[in-house]
N, C-alpha and C. Protein backbone atom coordinates (compact mmCIF):
# COMPACT_ATOMS: atom_id res chain seq x y z
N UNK A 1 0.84 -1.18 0.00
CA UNK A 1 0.00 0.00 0.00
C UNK A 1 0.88 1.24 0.00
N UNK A 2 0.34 2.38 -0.41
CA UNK A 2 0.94 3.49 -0.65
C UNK A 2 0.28 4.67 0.76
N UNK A 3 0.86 5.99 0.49
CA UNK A 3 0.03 6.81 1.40
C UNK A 3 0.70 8.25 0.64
N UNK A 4 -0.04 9.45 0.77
CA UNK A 4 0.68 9.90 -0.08
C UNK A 4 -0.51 11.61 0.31
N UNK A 5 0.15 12.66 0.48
CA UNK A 5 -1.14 14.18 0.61
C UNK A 5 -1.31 14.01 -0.65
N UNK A 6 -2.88 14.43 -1.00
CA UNK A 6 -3.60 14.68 -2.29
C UNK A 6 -4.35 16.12 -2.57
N UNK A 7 -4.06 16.51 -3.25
CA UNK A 7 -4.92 17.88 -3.08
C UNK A 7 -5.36 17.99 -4.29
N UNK A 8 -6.71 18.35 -4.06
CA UNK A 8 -7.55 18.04 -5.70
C UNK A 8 -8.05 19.45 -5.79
N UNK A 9 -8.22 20.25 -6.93
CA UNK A 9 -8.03 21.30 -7.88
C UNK A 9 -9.68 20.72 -8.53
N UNK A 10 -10.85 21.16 -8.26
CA UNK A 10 -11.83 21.15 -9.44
C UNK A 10 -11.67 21.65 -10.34
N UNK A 11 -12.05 21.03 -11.64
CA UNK A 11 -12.26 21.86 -13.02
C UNK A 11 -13.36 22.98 -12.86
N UNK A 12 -13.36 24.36 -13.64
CA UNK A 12 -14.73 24.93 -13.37
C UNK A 12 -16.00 23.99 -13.89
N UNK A 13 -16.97 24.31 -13.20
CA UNK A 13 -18.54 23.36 -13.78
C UNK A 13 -18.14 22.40 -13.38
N UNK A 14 -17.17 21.74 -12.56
CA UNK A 14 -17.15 20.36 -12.12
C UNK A 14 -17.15 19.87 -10.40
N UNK A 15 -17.97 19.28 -10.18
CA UNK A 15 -18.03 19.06 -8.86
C UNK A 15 -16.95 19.09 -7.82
N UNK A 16 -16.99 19.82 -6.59
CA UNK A 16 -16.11 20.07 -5.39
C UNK A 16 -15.24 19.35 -4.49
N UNK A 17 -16.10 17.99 -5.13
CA UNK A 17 -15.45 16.75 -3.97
C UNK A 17 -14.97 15.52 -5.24
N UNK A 18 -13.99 14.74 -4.50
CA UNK A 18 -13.94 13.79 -5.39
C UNK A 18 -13.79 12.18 -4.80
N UNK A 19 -14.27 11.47 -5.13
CA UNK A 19 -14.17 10.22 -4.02
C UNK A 19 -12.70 9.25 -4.54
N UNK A 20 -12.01 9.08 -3.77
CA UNK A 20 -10.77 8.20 -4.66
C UNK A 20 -10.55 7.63 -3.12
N UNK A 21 -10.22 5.78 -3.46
CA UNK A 21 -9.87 4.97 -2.58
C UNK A 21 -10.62 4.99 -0.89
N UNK A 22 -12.02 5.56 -1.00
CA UNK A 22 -12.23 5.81 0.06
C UNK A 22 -12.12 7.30 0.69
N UNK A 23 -11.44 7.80 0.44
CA UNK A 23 -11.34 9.54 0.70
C UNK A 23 -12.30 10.61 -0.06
N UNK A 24 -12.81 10.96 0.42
CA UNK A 24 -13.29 12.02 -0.25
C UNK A 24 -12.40 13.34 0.12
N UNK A 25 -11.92 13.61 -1.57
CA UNK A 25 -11.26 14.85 -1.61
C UNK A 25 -12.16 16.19 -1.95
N UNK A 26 -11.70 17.41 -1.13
CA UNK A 26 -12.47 18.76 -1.46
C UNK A 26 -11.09 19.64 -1.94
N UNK A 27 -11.76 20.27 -3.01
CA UNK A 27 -11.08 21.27 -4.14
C UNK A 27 -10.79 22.01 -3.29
N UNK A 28 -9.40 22.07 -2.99
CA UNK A 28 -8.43 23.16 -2.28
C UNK A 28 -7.54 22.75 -1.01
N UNK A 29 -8.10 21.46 -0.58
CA UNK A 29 -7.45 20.65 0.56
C UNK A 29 -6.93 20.03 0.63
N UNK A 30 -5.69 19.95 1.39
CA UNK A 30 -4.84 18.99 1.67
C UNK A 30 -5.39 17.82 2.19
N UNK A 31 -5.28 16.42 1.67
CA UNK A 31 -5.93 15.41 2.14
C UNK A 31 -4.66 14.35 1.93
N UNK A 32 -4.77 13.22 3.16
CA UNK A 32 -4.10 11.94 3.42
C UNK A 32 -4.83 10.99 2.61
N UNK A 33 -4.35 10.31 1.49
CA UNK A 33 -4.81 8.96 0.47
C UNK A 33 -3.92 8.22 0.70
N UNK A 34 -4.39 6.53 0.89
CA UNK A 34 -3.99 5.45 1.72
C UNK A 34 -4.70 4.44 0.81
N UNK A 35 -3.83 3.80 -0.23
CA UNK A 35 -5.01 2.89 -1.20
C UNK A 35 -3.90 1.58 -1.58
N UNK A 36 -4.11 1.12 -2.76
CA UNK A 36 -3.01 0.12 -3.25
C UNK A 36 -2.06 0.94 -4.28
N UNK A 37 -1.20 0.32 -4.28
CA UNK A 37 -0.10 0.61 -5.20
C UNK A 37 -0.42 1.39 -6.65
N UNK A 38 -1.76 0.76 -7.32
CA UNK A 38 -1.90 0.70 -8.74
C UNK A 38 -2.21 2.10 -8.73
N UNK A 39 -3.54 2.16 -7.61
CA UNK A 39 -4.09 3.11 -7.63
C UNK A 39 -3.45 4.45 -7.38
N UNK A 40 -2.52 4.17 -6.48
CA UNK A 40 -1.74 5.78 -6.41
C UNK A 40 -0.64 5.97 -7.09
N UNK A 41 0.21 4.89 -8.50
CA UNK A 41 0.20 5.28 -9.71
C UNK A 41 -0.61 5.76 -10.56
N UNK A 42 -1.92 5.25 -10.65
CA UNK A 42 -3.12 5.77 -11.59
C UNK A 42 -3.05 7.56 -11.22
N UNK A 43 -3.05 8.18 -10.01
CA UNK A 43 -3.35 9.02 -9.37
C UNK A 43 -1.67 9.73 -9.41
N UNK A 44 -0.87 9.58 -9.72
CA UNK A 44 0.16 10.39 -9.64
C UNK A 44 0.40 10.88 -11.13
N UNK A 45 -0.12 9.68 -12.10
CA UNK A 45 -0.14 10.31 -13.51
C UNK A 45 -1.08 11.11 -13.97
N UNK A 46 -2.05 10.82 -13.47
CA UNK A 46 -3.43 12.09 -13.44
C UNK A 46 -3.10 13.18 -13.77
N UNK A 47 -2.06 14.18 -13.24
CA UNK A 47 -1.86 15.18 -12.81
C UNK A 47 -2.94 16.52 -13.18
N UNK A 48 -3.07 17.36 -13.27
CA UNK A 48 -3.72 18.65 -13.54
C UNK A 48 -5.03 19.13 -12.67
N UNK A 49 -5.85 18.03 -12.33
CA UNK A 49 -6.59 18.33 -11.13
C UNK A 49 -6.21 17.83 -9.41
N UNK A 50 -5.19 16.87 -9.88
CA UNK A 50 -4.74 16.07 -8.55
C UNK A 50 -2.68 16.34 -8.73
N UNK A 51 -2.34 16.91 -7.52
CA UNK A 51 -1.47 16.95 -7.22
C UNK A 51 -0.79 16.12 -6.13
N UNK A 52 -0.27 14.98 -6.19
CA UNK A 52 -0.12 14.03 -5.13
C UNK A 52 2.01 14.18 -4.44
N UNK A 53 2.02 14.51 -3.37
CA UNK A 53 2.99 14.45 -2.83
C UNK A 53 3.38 13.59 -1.63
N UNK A 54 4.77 13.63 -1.52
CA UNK A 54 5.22 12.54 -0.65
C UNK A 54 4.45 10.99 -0.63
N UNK A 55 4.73 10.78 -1.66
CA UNK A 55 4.70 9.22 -1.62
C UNK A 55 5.27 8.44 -1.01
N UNK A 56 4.74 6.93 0.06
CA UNK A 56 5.27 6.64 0.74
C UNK A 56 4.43 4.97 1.12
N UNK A 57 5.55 4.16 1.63
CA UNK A 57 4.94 2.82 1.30
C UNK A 57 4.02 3.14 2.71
N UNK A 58 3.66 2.23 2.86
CA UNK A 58 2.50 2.34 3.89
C UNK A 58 1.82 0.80 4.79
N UNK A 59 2.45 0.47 5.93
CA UNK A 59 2.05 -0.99 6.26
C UNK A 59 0.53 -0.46 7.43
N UNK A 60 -0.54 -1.02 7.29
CA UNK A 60 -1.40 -0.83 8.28
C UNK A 60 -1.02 -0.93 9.34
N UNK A 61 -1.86 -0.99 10.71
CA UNK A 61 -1.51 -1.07 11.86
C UNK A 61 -2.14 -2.23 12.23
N UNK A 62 -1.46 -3.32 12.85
CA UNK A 62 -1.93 -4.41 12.88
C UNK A 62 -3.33 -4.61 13.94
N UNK A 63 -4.65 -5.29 13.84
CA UNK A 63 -5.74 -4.97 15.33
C UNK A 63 -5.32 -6.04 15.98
N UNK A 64 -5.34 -5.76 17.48
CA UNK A 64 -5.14 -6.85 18.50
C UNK A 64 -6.50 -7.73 18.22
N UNK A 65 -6.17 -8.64 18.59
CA UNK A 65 -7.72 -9.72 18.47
C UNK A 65 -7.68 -9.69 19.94
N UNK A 66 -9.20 -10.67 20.48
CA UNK A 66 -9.28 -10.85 21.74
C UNK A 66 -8.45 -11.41 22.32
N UNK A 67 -7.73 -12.81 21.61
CA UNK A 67 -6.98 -13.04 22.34
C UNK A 67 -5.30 -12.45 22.84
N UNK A 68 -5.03 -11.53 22.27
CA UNK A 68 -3.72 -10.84 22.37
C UNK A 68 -4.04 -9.67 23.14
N UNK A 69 -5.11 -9.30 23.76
CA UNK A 69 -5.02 -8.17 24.60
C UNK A 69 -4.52 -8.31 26.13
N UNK A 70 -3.64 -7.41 26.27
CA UNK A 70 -2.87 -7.34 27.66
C UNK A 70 -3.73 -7.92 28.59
N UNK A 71 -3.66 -8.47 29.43
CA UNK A 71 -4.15 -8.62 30.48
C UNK A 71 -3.84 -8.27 31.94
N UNK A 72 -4.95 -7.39 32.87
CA UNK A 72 -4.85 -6.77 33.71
C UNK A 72 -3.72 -7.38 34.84
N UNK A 73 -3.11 -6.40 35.41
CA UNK A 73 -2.73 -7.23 36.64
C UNK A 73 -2.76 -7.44 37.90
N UNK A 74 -2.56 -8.04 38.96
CA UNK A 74 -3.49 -8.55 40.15
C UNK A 74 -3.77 -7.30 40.85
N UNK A 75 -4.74 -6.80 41.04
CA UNK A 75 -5.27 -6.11 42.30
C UNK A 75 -5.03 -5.93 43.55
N UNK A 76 -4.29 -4.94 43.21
CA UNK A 76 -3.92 -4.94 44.89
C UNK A 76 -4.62 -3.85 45.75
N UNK A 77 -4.69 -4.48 47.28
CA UNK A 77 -5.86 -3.24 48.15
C UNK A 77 -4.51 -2.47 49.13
N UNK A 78 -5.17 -1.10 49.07
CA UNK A 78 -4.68 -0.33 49.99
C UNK A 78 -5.00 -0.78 51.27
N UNK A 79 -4.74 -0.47 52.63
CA UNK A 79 -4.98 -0.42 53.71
C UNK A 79 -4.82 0.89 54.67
N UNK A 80 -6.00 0.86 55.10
CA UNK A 80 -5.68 2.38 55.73
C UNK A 80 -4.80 1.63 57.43
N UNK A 81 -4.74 3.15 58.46
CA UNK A 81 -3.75 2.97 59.47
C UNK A 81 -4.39 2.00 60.56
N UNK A 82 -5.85 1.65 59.93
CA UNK A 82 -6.31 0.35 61.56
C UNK A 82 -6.57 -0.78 60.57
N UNK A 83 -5.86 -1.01 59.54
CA UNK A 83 -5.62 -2.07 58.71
C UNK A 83 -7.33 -2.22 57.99
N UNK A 84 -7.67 -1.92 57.79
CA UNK A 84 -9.27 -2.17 57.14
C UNK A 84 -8.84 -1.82 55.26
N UNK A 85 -9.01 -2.89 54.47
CA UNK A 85 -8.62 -2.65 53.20
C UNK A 85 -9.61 -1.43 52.19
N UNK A 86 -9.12 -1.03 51.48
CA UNK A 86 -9.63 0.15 50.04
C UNK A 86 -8.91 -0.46 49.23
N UNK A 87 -10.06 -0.14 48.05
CA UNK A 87 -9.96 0.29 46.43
C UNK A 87 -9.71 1.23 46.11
């Protein structure tokens, strides 16, 4: 995967937003695009309404599943000064 700022330029008479890979881009904004490879070649040759900079490979972030989440550790109680325990 790629990642790469996109900033999209409308044509006049042509709509404001543009949808690519999931992003919707607005004419004049700097926007983060995060797609496959092909696509942000397709999108770097484009050029004239889409200006794409810093290209850059891009590995997701892996999700913990249930079973890989930390697990808490033992509980321990305070005690106040006539020994009677708190949370």
């Amino acid at each position: 995967m790629k990642k790469a700022t996109v900033t999209y330029t409308a044509p006049k008479g042509e709509a404001k937003t543009l949808d690519i890979g999931g992003t919707t881009l607005v004419t004049g904004k700097l926007d983060t695009v995060i797609c496959e490879d092909a696509l942000m070649a397709r999108l770097e040759k484009a050029g004239g309404m889409l200006k794409v900079e810093g290209v850059s490979d891009y590995t997701p972030p892996k999700e913990v599943s249930k079973g890989d989440e930390p697990k808490e550790g033992p509980k321990t109680e305070a005690k106040d000064e006539h020994g009677k325990a708190h949370r």
